[in-house]
Protein backbone atom coordinates (compact mmCIF):
# COMPACT_ATOMS: atom_id res chain seq x y z
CA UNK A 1 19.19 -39.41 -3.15
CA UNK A 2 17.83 -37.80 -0.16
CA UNK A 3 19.01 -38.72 3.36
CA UNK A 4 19.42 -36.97 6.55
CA UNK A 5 23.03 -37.36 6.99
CA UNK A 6 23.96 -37.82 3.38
CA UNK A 7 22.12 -38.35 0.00
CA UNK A 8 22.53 -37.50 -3.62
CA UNK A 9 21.32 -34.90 -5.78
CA UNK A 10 21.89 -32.82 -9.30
CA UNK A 11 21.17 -29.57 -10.44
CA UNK A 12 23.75 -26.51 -10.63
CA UNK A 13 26.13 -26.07 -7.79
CA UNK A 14 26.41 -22.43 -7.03
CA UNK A 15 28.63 -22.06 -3.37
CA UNK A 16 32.10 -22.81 -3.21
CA UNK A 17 32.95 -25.80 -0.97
CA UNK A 18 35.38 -26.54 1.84
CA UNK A 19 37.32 -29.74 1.70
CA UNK A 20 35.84 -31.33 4.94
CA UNK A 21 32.16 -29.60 4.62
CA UNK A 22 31.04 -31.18 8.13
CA UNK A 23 33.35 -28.98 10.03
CA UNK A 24 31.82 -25.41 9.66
CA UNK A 25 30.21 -24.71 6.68
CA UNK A 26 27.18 -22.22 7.16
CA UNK A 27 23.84 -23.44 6.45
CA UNK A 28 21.60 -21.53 4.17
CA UNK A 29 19.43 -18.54 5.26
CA UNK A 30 15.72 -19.58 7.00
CA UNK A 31 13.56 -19.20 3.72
CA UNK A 32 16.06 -18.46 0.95
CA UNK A 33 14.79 -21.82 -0.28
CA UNK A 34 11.29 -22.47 -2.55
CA UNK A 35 10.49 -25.63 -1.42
CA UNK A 36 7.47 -27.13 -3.15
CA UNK A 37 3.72 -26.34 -2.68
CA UNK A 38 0.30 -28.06 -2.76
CA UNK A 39 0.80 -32.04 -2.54
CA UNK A 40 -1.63 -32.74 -5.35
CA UNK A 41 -0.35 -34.65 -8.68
CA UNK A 42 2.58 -32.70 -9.96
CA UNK A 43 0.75 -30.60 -13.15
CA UNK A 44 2.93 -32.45 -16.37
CA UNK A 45 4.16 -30.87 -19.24
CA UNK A 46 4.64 -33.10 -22.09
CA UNK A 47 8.21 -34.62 -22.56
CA UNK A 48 10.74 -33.83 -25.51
CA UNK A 49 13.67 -36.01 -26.02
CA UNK A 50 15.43 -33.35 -27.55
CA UNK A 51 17.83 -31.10 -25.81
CA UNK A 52 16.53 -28.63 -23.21
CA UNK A 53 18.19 -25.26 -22.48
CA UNK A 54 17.46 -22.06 -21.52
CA UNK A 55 17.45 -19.75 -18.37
CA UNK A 56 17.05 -21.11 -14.86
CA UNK A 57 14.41 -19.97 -13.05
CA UNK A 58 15.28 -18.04 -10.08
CA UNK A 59 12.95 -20.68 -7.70
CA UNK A 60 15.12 -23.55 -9.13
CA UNK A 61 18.67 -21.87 -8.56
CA UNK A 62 17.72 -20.66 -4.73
CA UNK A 63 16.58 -24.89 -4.69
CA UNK A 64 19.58 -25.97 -5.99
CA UNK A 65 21.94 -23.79 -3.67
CA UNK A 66 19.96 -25.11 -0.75
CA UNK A 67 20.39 -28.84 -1.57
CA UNK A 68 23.81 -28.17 -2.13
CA UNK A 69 24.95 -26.51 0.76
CA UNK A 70 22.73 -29.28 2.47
CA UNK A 71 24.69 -32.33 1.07
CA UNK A 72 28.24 -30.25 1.09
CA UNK A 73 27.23 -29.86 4.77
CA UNK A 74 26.12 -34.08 5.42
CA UNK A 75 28.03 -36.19 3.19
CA UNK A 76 31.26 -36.38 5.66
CA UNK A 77 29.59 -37.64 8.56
CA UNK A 78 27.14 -40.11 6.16
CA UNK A 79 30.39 -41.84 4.34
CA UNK A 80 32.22 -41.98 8.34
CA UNK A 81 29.17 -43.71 9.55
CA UNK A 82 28.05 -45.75 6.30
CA UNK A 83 30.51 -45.77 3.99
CA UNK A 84 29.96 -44.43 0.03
CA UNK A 85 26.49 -45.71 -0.72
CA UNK A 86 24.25 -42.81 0.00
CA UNK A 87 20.86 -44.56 -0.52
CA UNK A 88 18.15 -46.48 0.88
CA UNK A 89 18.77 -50.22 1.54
CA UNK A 90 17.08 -53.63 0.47
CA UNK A 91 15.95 -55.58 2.81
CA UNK A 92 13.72 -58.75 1.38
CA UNK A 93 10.66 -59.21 2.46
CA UNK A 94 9.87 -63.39 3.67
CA UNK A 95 6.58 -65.04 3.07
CA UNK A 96 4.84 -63.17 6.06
CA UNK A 97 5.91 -60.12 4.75
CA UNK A 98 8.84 -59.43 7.55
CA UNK A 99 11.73 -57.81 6.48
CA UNK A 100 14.98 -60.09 6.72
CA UNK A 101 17.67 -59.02 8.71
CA UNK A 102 21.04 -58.18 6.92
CA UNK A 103 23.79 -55.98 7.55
CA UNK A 104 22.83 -52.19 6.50
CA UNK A 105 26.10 -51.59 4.62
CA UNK A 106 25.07 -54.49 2.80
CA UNK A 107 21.27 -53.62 2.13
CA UNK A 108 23.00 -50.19 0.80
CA UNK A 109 24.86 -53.05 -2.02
CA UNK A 110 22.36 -55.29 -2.33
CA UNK A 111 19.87 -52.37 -3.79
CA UNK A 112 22.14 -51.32 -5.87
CA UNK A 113 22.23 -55.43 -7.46
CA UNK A 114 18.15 -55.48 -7.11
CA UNK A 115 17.50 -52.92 -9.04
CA UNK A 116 19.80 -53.87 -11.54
CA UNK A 117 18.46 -57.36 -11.41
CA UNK A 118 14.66 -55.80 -11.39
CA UNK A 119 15.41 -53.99 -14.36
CA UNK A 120 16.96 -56.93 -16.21
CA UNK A 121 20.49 -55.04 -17.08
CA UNK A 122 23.07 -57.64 -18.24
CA UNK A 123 25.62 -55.60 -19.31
CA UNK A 124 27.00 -52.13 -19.07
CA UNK A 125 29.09 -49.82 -21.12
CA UNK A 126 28.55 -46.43 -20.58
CA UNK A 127 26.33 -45.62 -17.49
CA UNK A 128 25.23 -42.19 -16.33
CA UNK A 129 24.24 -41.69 -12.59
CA UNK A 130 22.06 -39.25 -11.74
CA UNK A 131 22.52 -37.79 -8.26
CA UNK A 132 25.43 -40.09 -7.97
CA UNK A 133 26.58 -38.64 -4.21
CA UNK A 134 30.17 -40.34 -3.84
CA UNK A 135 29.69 -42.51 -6.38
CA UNK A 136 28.90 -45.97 -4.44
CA UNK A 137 26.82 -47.61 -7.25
CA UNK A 138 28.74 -46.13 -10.15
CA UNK A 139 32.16 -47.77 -8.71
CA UNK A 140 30.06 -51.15 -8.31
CA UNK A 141 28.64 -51.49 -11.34
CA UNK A 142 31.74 -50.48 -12.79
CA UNK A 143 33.23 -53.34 -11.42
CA UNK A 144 30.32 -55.82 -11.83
CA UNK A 145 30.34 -54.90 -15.90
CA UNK A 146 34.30 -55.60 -16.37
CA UNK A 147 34.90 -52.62 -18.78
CA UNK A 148 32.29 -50.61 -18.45
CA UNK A 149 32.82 -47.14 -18.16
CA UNK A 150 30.09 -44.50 -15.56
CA UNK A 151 29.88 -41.00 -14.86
CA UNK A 152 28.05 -39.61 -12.40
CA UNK A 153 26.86 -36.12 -11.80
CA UNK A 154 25.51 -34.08 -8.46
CA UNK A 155 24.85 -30.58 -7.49
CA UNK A 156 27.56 -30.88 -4.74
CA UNK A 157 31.71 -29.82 -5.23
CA UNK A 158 32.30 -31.89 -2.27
CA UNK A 159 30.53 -34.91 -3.22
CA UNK A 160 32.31 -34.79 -6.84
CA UNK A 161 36.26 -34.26 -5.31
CA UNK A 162 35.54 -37.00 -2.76
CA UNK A 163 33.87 -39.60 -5.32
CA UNK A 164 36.59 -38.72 -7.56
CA UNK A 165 39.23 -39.40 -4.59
CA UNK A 166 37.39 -42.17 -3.59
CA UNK A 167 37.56 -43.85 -7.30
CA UNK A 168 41.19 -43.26 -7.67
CA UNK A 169 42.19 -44.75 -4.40
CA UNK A 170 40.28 -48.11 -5.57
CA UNK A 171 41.79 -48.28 -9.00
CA UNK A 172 38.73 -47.42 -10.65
CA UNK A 173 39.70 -43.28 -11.56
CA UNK A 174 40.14 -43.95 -15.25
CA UNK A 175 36.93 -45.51 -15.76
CA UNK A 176 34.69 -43.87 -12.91
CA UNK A 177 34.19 -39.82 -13.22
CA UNK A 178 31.94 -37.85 -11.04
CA UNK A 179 31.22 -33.89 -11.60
CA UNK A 180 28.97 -31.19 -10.91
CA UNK A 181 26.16 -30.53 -12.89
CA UNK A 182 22.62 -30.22 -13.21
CA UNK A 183 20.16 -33.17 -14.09
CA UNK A 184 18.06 -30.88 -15.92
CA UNK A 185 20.06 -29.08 -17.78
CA UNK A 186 22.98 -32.29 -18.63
CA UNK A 187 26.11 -30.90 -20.11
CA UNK A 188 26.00 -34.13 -22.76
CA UNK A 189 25.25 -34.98 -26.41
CA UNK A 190 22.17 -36.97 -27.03
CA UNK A 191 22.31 -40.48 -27.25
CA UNK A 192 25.76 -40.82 -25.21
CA UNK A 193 25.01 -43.48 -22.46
CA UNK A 194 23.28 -47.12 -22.40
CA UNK A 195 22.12 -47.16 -19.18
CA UNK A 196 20.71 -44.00 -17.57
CA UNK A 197 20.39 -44.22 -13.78
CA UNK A 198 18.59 -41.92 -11.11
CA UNK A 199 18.63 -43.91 -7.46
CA UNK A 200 16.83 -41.73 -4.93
CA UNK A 201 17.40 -38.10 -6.73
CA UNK A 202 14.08 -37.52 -8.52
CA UNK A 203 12.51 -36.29 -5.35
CA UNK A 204 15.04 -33.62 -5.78
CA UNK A 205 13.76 -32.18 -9.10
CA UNK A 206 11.41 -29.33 -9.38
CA UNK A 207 10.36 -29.97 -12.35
CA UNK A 208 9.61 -33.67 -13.43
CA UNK A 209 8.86 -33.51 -16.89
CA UNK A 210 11.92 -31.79 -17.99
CA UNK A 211 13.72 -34.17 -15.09
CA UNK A 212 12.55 -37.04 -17.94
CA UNK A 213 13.00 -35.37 -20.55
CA UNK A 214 16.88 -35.09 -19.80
CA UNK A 215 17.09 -38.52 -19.07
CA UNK A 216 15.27 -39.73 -22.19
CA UNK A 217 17.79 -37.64 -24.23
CA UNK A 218 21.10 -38.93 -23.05
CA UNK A 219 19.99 -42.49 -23.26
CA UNK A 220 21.36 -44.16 -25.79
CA UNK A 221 18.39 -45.80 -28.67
CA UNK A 222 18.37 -49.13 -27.56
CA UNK A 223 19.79 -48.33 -23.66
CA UNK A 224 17.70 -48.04 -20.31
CA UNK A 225 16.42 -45.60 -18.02
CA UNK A 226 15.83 -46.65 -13.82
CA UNK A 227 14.44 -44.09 -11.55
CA UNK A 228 14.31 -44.85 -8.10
CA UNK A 229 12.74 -42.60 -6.14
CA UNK A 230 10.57 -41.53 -3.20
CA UNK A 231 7.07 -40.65 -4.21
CA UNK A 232 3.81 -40.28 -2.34
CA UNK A 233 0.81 -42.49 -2.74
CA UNK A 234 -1.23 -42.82 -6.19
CA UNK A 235 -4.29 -41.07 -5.50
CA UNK A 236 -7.63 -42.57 -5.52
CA UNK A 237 -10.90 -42.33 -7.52
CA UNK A 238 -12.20 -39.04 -6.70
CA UNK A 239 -9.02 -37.55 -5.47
CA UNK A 240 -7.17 -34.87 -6.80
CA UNK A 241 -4.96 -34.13 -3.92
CA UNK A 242 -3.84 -35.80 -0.56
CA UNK A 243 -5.12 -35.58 2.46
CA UNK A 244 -4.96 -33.00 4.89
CA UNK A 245 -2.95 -34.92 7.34
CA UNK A 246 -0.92 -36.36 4.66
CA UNK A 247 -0.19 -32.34 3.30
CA UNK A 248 0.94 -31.91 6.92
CA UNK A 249 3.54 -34.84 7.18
CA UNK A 250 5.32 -34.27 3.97
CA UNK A 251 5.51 -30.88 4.21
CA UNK A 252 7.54 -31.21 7.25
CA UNK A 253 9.71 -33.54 5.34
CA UNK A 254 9.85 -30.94 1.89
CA UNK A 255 10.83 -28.62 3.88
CA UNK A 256 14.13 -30.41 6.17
CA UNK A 257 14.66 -32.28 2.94
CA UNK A 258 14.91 -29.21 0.23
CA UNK A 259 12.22 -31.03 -1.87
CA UNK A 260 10.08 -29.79 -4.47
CA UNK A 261 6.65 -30.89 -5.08
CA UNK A 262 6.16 -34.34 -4.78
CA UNK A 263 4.17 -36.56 -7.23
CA UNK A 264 2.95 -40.34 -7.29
CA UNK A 265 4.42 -43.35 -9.49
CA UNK A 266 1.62 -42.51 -11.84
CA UNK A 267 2.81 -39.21 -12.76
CA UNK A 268 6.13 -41.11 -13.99
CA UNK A 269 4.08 -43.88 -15.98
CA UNK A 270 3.01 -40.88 -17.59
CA UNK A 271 5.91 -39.04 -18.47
CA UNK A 272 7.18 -42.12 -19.91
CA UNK A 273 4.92 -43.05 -22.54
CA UNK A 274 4.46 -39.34 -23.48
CA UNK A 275 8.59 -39.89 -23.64
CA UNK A 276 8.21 -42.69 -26.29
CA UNK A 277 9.73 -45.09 -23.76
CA UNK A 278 9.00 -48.77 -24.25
CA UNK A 279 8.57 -51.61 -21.98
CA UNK A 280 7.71 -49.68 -19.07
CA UNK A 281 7.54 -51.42 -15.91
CA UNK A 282 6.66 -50.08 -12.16
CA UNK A 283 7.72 -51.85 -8.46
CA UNK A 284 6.67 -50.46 -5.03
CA UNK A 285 9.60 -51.67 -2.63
CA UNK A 286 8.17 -49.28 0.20
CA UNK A 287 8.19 -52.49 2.71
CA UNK A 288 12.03 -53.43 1.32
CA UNK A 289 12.93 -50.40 2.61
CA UNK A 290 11.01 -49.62 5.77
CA UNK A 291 13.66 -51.18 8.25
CA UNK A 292 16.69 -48.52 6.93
CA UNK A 293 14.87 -45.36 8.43
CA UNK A 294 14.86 -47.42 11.71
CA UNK A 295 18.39 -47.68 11.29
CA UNK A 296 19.72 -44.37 10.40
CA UNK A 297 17.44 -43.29 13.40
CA UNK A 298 19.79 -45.56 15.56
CA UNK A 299 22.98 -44.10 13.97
CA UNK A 300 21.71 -40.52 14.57
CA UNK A 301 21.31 -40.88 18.27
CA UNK A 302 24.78 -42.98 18.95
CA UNK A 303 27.07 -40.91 20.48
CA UNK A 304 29.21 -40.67 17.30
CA UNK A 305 26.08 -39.71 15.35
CA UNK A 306 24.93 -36.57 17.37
CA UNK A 307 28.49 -35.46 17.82
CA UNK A 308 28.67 -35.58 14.06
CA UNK A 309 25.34 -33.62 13.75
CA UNK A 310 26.49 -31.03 16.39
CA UNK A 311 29.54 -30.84 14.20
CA UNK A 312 27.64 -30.23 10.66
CA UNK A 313 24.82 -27.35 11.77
CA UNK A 314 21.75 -26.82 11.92
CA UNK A 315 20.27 -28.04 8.53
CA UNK A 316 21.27 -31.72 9.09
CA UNK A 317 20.06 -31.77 12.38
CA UNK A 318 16.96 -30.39 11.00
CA UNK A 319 16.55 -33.80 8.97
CA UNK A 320 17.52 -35.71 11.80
CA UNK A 321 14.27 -34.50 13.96
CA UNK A 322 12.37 -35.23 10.66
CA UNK A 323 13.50 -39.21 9.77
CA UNK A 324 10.86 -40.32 12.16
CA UNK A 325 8.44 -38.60 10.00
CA UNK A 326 9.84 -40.61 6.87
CA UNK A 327 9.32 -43.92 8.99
CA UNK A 328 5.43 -43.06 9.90
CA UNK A 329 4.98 -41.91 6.14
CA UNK A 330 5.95 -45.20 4.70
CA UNK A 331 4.39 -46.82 7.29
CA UNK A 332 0.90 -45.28 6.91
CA UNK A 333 1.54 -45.53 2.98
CA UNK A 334 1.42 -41.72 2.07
CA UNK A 335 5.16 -42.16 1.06
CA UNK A 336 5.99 -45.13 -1.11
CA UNK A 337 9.78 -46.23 -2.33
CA UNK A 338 8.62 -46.66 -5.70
CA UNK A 339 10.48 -47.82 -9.30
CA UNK A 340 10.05 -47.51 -12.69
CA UNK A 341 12.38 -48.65 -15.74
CA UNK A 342 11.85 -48.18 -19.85
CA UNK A 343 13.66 -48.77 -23.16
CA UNK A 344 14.36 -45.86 -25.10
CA UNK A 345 12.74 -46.65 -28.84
CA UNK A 346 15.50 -47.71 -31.11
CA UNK A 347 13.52 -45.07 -33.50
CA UNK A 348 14.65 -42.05 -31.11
């Protein structure tokens, strides 16, 4: 997912490492990153649930290296100041439409059981997360579903080693595995998993169609697919692009973030039933959500948080002066937390 301080993310991992990223590790070059263009709807390819392959192109490696480097950099300071769960949290939403309060740690969980519960997943076997960070929701649903197995891949070496470490320390290392890879180019057979998971990476992914397509393959016939994911509004009649002022205050965000172009719920609807997928359903939680940018804005400016920042460079304080930005965005409804879930055909 994307964060400021920490957030998950897949793609290939090309920059070696250090153990403890937070403490040194350069930040990419000023503009040695593509990051996105127009904010229109993202232009759609049609979907094959076959394997993809092929080259890289050069604007998704120089991507890739940047988000990389960016969680390598962030994920350190994110688990010291809240914990393995690098995601947005749920916080319901009473009759008036005011957001409950709960712990934050424990919004980070209970999205993790929401969407799960939203999606109507009763039991696990084999679950792939995509963008899985440290591997917070692959550990607990590994332990809700007694004997299930997950992997979970992300563009980041330190992410992986830590999960992995993580994992092992809990007693969960022979059934939880976490390694680098790309989400559009999976290193597995079709048909391998029965639940396919994506919470808060898909904003990461340059190319959407081919981000579905890759999902669609692994899944299992039968098995599920759940993105979660940060989108912008769904355009209206007559619209075929956003606002000016709306351009402006995501492109601020693209660019702190290392996000490609962004697209609209719609654009997924779509890419799903070009997919074959069945029983598509979409949820905005945008409001859910709304009272966690408040809070990571109150962790950033804590003493521990900007000595943290100082600590990790420039690039995560770059999307620390930007989460403000996320909070007016959902606010004003250009950005929406949106969800959508699908059966792969048991024909596929």
């Amino acid at each position: 997912m994307t964060l400021v301080i920490g957030c998950t993310c897949s793609s290939p991992r090309f920059r070696a490492g250090p153990d403890r990223p937070r403490r040194g590790r350069p930040s990419v070059a000023p503009g040695s990153v593509i990051r996105g263009g127009a904010w229109g709807e993202t232009p759609r390819a049609s979907v094959s649930v076959t394997a993809t392959g092929g080259s890289r192109p050069q604007a998704e490696i120089e991507l890739n290296e940047g988000i990389a480097s960016f969680y390598d950099q962030s994920t350190g300071l994110w688990e010291d100041m809240w914990g393995d769960h690098l995601h947005h949290g749920y916080y319901p939403v009473d009759a008036s439409g005011t957001a409950k309060s709960v712990s934050n740690r424990q919004a980070q969980i209970d999205m993790v059981d929401n969407v799960l519960s939203w999606a109507g997943v009763t039991d696990v076997k084999n679950m792939l997360d995509v963008g899985c960070g440290l591997g917070g929701s692959s550990r607990h649903v590994a332990v809700m579903f007694e004997g299930s197995r997950a992997t979970g891949i992300t563009l980041s070496e330190y992410q992986a080693k830590r999960g992995n470490e993580i994992s092992k320390e809990r007693g969960l290392g022979d059934r939880v595995q976490l390694q680098v890879a790309d989400a559009l180019y999976q290193p597995f057979e079709d048909g391998r998993f029965d639940l396919v998971w994506s919470l808060e990476s898909g904003e990461h992914m340059p190319d959407k169609a081919k981000f579905v397509g890759e999902l669609c393959r692994v899944t299992a016939p039968g098995g599920r697919v759940i993105i979660a994911t940060w989108c912008h509004r769904v355009l209206g009649p007559g619209e075929d692009r956003l606002q000016d002022e709306e351009e402006a205050l995501l492109a601020r965000i693209n660019k702190a973030y290392f996000l490609p172009r962004w697209c609209s719920i719609k654009t997924y609807q779509d890419l799903f039933e070009e997919a074959g997928l069945e029983d598509i359903r979409v949820a905005d939680w945008s409001a859910e959500v709304s009272p966690f940018w408040g809070a990571v804005i109150r962790s950033a400016l804590s003493v521990e948080g900007v000595m943290g920042l100082l600590r990790t460079g420039w690039s995560t304080i770059q999307g620390a002066l930007v989460m403000p930005l996320m909070a007016e965005g959902l606010r004003k409804g250009t950005i929406k937390f949106a969800l959508i879930t699908a059966v792969k055909s048991s024909s596929q």
